[in-house]
N, C-alpha and C. Protein backbone atom coordinates (compact mmCIF):
# COMPACT_ATOMS: atom_id res chain seq x y z
N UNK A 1 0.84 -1.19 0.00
CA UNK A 1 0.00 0.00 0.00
C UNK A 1 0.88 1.24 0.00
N UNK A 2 0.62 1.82 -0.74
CA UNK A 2 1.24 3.38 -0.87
C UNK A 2 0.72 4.75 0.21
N UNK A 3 1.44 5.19 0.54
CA UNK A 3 0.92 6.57 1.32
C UNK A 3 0.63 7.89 -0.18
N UNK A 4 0.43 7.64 -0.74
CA UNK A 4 0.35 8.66 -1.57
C UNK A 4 -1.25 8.21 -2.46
N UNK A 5 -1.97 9.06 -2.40
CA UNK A 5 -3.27 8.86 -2.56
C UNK A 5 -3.15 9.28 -4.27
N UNK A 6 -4.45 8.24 -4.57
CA UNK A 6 -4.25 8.16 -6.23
C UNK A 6 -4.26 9.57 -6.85
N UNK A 7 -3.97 10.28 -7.98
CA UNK A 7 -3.91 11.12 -8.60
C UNK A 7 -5.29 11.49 -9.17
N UNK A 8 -5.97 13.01 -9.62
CA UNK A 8 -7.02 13.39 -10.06
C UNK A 8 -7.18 12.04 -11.81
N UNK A 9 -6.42 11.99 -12.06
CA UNK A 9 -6.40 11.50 -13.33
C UNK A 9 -6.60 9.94 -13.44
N UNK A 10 -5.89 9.30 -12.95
CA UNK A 10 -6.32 7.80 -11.82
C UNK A 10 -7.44 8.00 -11.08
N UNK A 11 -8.66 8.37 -10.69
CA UNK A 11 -9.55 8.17 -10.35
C UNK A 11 -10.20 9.04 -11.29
N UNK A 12 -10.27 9.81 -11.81
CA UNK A 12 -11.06 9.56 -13.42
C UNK A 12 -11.26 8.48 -14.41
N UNK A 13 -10.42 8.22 -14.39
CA UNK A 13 -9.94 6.72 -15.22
C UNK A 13 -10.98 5.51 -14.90
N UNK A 14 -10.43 5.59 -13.37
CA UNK A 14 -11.16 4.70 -12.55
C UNK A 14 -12.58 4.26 -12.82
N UNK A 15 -12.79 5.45 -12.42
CA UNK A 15 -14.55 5.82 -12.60
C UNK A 15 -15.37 5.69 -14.04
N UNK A 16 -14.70 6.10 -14.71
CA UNK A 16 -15.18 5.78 -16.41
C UNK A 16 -14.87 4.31 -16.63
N UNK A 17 -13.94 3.47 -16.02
CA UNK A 17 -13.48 2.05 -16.10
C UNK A 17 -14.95 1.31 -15.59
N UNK A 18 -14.78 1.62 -14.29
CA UNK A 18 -16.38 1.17 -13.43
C UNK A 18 -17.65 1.35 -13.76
N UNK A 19 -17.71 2.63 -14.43
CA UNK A 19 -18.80 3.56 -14.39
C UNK A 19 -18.98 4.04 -15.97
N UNK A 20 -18.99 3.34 -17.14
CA UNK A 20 -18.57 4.47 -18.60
C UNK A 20 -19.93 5.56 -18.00
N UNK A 21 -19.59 6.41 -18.37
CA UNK A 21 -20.16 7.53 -18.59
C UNK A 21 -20.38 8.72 -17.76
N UNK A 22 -19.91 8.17 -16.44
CA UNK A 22 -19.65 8.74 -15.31
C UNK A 22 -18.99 10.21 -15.57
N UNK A 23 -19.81 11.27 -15.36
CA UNK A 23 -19.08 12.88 -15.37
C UNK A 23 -18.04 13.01 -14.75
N UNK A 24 -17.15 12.96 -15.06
CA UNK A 24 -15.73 12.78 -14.50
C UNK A 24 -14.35 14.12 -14.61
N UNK A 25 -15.25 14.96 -16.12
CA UNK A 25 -14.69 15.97 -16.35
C UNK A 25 -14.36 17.25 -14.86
N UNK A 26 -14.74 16.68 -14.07
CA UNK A 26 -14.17 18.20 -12.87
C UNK A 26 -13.18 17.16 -12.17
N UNK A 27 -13.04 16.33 -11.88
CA UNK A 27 -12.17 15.28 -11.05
C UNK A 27 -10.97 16.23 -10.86
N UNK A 28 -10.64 16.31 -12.15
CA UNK A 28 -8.68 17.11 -12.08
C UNK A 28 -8.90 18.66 -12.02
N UNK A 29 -10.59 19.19 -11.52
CA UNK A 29 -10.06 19.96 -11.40
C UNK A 29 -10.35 20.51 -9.70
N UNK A 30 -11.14 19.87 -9.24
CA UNK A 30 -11.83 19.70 -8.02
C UNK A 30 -11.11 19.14 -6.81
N UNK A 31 -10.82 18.04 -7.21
CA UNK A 31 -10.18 17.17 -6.83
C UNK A 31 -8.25 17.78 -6.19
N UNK A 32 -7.78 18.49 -6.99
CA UNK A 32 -6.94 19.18 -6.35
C UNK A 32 -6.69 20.39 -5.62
N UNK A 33 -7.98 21.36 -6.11
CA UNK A 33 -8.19 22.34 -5.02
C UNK A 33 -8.40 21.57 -3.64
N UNK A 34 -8.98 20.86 -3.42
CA UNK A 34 -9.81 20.27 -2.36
C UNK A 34 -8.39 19.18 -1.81
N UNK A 35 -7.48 19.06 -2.72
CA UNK A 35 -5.84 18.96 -1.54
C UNK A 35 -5.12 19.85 -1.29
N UNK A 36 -5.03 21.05 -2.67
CA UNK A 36 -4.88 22.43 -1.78
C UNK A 36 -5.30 23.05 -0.57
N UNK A 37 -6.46 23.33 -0.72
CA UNK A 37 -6.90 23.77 0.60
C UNK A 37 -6.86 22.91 2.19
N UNK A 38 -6.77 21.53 1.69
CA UNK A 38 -6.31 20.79 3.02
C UNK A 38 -5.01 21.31 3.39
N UNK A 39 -4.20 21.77 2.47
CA UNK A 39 -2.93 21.40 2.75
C UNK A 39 -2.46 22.89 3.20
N UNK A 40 -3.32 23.13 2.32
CA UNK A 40 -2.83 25.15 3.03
C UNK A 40 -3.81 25.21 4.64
N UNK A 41 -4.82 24.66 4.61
CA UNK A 41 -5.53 24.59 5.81
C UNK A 41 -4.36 24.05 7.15
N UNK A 42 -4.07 22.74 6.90
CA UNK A 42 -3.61 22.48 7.93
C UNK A 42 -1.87 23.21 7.83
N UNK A 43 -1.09 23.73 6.82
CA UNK A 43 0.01 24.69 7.49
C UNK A 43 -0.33 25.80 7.94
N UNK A 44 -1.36 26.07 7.71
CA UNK A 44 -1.79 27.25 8.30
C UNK A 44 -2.19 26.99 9.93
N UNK A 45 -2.52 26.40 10.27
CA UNK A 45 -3.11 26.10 11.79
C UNK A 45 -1.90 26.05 12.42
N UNK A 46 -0.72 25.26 11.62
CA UNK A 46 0.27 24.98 12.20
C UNK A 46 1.26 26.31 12.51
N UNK A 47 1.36 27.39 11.39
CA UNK A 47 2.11 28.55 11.82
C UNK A 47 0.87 29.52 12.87
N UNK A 48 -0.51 29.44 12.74
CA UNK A 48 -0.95 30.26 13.83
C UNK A 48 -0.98 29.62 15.52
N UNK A 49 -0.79 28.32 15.14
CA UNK A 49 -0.43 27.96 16.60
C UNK A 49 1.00 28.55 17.03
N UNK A 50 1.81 28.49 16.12
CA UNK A 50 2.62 28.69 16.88
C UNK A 50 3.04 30.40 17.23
N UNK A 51 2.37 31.22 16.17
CA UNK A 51 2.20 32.83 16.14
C UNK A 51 1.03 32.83 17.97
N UNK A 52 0.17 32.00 18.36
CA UNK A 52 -0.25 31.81 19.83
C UNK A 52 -1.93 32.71 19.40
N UNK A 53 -2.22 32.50 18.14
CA UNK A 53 -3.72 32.77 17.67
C UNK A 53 -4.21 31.91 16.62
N UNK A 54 -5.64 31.81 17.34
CA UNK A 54 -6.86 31.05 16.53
C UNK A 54 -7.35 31.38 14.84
N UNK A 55 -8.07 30.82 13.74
CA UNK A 55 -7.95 31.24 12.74
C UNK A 55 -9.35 32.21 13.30
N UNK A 56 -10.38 31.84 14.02
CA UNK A 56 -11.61 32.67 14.30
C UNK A 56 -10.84 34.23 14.49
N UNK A 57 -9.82 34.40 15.51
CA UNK A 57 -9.30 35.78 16.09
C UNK A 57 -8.68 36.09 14.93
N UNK A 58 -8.20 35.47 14.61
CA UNK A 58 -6.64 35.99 12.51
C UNK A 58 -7.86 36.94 11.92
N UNK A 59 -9.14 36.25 12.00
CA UNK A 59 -9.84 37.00 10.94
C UNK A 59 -10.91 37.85 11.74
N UNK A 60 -11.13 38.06 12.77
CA UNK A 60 -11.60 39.26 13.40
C UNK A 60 -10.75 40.37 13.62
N UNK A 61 -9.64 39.70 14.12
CA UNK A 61 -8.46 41.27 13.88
C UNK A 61 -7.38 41.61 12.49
N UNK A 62 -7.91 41.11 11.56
CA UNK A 62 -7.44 40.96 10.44
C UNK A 62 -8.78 42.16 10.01
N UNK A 63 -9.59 41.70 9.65
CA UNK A 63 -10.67 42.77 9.57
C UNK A 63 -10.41 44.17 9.98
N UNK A 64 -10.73 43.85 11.05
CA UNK A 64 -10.71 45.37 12.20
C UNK A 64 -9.04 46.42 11.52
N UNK A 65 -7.87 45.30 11.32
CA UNK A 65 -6.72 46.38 11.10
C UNK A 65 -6.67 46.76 9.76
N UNK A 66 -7.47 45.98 8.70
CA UNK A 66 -7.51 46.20 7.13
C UNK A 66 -8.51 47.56 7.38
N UNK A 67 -9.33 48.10 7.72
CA UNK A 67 -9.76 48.79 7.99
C UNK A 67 -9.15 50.53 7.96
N UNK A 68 -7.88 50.25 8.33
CA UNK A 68 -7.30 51.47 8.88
C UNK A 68 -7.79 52.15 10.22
N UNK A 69 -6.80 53.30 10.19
CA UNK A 69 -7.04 53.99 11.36
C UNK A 69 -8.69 54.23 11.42
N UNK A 70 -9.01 54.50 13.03
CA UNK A 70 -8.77 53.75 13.97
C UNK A 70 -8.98 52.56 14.52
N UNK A 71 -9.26 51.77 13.34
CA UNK A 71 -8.55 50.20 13.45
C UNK A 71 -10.14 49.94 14.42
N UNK A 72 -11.31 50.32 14.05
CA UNK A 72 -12.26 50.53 14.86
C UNK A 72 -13.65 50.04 13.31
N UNK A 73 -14.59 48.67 14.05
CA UNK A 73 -15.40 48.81 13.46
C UNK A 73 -16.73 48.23 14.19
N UNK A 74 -18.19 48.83 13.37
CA UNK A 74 -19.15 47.78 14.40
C UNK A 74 -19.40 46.42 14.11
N UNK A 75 -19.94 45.74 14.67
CA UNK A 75 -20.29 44.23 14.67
C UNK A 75 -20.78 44.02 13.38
N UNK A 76 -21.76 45.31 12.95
CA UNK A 76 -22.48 44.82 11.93
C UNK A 76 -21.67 44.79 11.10
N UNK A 77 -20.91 45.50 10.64
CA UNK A 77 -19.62 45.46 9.81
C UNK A 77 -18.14 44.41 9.70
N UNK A 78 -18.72 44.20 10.87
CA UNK A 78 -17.54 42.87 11.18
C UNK A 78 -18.37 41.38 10.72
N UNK A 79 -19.71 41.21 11.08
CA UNK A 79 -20.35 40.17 10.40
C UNK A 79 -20.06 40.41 8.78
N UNK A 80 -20.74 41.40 8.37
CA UNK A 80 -20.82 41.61 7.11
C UNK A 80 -19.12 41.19 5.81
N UNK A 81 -17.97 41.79 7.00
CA UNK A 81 -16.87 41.26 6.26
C UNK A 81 -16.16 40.19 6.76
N UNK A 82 -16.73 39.62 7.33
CA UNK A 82 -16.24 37.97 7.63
C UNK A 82 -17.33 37.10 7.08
N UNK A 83 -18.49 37.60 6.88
CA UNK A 83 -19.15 36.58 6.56
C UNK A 83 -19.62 35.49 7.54
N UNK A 84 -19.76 35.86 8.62
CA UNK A 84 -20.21 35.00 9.26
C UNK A 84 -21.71 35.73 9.93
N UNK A 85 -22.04 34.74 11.47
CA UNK A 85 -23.01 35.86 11.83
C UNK A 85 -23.30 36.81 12.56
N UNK A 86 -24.20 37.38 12.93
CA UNK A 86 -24.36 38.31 14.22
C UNK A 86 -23.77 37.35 15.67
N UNK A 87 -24.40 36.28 15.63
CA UNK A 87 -23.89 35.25 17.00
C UNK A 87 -22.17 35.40 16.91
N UNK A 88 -22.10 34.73 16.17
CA UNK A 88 -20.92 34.27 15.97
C UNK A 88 -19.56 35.27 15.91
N UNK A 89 -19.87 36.68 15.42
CA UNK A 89 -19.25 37.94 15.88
C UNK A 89 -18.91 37.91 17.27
N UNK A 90 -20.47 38.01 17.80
CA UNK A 90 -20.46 38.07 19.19
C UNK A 90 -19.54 37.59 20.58
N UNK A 91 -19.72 36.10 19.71
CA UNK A 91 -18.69 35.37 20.22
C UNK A 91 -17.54 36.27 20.43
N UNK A 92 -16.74 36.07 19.00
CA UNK A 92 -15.20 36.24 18.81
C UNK A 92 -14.99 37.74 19.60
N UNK A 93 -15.99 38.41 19.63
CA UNK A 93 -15.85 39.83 20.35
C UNK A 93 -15.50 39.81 21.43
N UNK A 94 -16.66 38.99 22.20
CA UNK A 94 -16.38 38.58 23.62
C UNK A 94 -15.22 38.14 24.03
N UNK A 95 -14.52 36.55 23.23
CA UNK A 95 -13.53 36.15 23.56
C UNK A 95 -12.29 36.93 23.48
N UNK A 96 -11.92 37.94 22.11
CA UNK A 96 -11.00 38.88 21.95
C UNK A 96 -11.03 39.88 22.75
N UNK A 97 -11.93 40.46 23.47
CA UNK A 97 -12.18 41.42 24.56
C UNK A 97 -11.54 40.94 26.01
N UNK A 98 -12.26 39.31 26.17
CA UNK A 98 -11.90 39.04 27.71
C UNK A 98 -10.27 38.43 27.44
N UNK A 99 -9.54 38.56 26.18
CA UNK A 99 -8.38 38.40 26.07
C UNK A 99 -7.73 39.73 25.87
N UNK A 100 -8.06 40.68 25.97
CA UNK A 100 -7.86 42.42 25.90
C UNK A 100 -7.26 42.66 24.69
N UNK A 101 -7.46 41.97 23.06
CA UNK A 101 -7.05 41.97 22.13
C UNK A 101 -7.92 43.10 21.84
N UNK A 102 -9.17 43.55 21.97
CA UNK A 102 -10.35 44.21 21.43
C UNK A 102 -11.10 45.22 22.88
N UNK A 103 -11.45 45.78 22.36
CA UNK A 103 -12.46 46.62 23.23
C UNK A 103 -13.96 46.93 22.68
N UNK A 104 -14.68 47.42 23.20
CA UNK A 104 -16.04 47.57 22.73
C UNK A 104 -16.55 48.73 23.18
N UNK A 105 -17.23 49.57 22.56
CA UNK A 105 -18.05 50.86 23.21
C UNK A 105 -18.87 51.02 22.21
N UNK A 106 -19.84 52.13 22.94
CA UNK A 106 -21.49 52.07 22.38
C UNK A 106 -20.95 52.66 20.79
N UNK A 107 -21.63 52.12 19.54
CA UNK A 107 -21.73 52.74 18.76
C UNK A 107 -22.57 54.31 18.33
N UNK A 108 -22.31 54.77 17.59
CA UNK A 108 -22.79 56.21 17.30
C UNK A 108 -24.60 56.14 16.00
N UNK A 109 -24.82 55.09 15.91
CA UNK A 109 -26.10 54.59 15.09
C UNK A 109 -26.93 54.17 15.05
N UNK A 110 -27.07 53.94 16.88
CA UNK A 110 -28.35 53.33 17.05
C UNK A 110 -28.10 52.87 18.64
N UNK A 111 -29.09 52.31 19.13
CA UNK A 111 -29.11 52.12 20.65
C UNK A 111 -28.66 50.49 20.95
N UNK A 112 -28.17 49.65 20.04
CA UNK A 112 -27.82 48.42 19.61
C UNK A 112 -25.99 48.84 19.24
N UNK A 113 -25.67 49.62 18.58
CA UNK A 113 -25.08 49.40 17.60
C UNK A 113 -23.34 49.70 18.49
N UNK A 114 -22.83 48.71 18.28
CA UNK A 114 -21.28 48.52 19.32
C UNK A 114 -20.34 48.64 18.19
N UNK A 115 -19.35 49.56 18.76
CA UNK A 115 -18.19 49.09 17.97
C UNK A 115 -17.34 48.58 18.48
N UNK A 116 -16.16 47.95 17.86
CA UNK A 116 -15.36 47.24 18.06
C UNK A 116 -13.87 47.78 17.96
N UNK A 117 -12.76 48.14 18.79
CA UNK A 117 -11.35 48.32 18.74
C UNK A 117 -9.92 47.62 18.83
N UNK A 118 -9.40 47.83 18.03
CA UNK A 118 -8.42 46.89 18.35
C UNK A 118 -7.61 47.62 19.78
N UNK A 119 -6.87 46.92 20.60
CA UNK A 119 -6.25 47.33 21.47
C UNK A 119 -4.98 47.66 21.36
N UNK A 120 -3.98 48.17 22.40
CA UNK A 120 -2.32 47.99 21.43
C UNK A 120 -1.96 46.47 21.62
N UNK A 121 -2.37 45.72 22.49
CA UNK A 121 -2.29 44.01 22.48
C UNK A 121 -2.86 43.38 21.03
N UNK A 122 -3.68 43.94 20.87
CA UNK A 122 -4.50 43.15 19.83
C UNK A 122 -3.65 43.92 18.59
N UNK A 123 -3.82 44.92 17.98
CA UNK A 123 -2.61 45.61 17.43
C UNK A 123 -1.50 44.54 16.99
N UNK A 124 -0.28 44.75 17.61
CA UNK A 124 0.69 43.36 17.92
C UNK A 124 0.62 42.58 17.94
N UNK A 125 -0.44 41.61 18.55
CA UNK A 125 -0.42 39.95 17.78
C UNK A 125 -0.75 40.39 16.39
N UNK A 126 -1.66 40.87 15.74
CA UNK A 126 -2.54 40.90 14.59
C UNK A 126 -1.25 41.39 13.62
N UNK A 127 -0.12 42.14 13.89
CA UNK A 127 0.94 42.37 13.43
C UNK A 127 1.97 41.23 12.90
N UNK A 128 2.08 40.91 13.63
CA UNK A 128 3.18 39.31 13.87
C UNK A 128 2.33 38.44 13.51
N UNK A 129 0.98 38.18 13.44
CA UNK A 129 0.05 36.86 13.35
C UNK A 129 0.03 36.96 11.32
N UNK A 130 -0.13 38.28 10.93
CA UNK A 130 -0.45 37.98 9.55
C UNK A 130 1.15 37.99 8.69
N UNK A 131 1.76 38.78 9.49
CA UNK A 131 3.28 38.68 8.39
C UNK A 131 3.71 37.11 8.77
N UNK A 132 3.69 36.08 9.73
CA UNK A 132 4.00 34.85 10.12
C UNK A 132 2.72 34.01 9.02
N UNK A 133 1.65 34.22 8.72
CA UNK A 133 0.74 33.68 7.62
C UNK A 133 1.12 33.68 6.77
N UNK A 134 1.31 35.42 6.14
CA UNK A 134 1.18 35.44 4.46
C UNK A 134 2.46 35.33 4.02
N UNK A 135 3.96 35.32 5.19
CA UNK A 135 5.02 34.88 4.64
C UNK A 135 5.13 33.83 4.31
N UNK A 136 4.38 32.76 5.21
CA UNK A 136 4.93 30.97 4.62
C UNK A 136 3.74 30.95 3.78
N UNK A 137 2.30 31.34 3.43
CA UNK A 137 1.74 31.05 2.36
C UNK A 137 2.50 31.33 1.25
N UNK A 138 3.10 32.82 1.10
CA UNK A 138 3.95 33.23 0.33
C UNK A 138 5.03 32.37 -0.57
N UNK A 139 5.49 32.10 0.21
CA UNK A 139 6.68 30.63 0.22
C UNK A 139 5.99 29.44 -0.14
N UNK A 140 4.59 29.11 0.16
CA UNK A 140 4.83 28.09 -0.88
C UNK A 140 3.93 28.25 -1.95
N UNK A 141 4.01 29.28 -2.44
CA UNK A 141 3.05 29.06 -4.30
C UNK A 141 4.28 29.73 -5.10
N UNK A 142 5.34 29.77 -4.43
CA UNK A 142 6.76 30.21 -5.37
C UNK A 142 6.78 29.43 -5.86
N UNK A 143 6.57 27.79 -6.25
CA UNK A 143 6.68 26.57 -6.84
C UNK A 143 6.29 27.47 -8.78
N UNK A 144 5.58 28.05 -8.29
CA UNK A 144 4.96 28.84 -9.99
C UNK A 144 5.35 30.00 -9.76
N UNK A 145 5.86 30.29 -11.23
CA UNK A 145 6.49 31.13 -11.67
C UNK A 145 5.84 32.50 -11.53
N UNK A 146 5.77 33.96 -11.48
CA UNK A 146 4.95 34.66 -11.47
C UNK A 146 3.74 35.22 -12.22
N UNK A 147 4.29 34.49 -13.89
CA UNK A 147 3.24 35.00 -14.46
C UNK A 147 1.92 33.56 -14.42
N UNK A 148 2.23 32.60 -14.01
CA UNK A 148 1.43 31.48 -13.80
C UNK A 148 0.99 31.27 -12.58
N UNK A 149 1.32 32.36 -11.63
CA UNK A 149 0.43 32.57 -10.96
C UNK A 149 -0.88 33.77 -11.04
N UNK A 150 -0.27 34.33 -11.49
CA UNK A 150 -1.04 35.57 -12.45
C UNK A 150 -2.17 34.76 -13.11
N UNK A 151 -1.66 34.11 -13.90
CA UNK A 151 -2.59 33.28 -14.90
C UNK A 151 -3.60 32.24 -13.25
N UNK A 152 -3.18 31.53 -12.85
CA UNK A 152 -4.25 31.41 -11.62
C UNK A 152 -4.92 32.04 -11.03
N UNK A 153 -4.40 33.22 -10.78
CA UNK A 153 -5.38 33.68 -10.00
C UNK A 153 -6.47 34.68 -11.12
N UNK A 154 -6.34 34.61 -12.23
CA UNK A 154 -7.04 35.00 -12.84
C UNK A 154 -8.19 33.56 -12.99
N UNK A 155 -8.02 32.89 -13.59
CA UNK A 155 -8.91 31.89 -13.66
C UNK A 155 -9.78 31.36 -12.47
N UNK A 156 -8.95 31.49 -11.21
CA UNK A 156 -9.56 30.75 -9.94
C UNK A 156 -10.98 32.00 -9.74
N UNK A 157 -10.66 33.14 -10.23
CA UNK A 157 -11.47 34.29 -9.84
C UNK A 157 -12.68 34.07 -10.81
N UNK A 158 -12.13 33.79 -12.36
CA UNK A 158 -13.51 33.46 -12.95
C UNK A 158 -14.41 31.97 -12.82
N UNK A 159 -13.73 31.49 -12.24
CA UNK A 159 -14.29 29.76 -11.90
C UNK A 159 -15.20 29.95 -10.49
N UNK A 160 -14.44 31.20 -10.02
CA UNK A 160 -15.21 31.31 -8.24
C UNK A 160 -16.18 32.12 -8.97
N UNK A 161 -16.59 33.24 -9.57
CA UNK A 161 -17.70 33.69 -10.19
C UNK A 161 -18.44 33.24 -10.70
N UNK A 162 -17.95 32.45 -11.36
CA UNK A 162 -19.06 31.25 -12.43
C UNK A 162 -19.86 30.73 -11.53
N UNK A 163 -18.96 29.75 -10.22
CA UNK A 163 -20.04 28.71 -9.73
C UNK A 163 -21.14 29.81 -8.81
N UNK A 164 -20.19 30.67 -8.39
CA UNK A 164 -21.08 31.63 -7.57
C UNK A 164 -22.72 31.96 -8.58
N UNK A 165 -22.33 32.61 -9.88
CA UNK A 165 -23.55 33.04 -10.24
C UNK A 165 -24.30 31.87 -9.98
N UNK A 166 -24.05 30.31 -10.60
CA UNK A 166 -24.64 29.24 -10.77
C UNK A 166 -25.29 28.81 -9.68
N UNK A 167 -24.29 29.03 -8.52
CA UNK A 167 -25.31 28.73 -7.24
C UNK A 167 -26.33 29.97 -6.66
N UNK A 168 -26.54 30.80 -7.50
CA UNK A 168 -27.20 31.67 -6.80
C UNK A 168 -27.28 33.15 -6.13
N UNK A 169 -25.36 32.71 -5.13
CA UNK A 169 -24.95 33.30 -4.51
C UNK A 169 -24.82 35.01 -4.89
């Protein structure tokens, strides 16, 4: 038995062998995003463990400092660019707060409406947490050359639009 799991092209094969007629045309192309992203998923966990932050906090104070000065936004705005939800903000607010990464005070828009600050703690990890990310992501798509990555990320953008319209989204 091999540790190396069959290739997009070997289980196309496969499947049309087993299966003639079997839609098989996305295999090579599906099929390796979906080991990309494992694979960027789990080095990634591995350099924010050791940077001493969660991917939930990377992207609440990742938010908040893309932002600019004063590095200050409300919830609703923080759902809205994470994409997640009102709860689930809530959460990460709370937890980044009772870790003094964040602060909170009444917003200026309504009798609901909180904003959110980064702290000078939160500041500084969020400093060191994304240059320790986007350097080793960095490092590994050097494997391609620059203009073929160019050429990827052009395509990955119209393939993510496509399915997007298709689903709806």
């Amino acid at each position: 038995m091999t540790d190396n799991p069959a290739g997009p092209a070997e289980i196309a094969a496969a499947w049309q062998r087993e299966r003639p007629g079997t839609p098989t045309e996305s295999i090579e192309i599906v099929t390796p995003i979906w080991r990309l992203a494992k694979m960027f998923a789990d080095d990634r966990a591995r350099v924010l463990r050791a940077a001493g932050i969660d991917a939930a906090t990377l992207d609440l104070l990742s938010v908040i400092r893309r932002s600019g000065p004063p590095y200050t936004l409300s919830t609703r705005e923080l759902a809205s660019r994470t994409l997640v939800t009102a709860g689930a903000i809530s959460q990460r607010v709370a937890r980044a707060e009772r870790d003094g990464l964040v602060r909170r005070a009444p917003g200026t828009t309504g009798r609901k409406s909180v904003n959110v600050s980064l702290t000078d703690e939160g500041h500084a990890l969020i400093e060191r947490s994304v240059d320790s990310v986007l350097s080793r992501e960095a490092s590994l798509v050097t494997g391609l050359p620059k203009e073929e990555r160019d050429t990827l990320v052009d395509l990955l953008a119209k393939l993510t639009a496509d399915v997007q319209r298709r689903q709806g989204l």
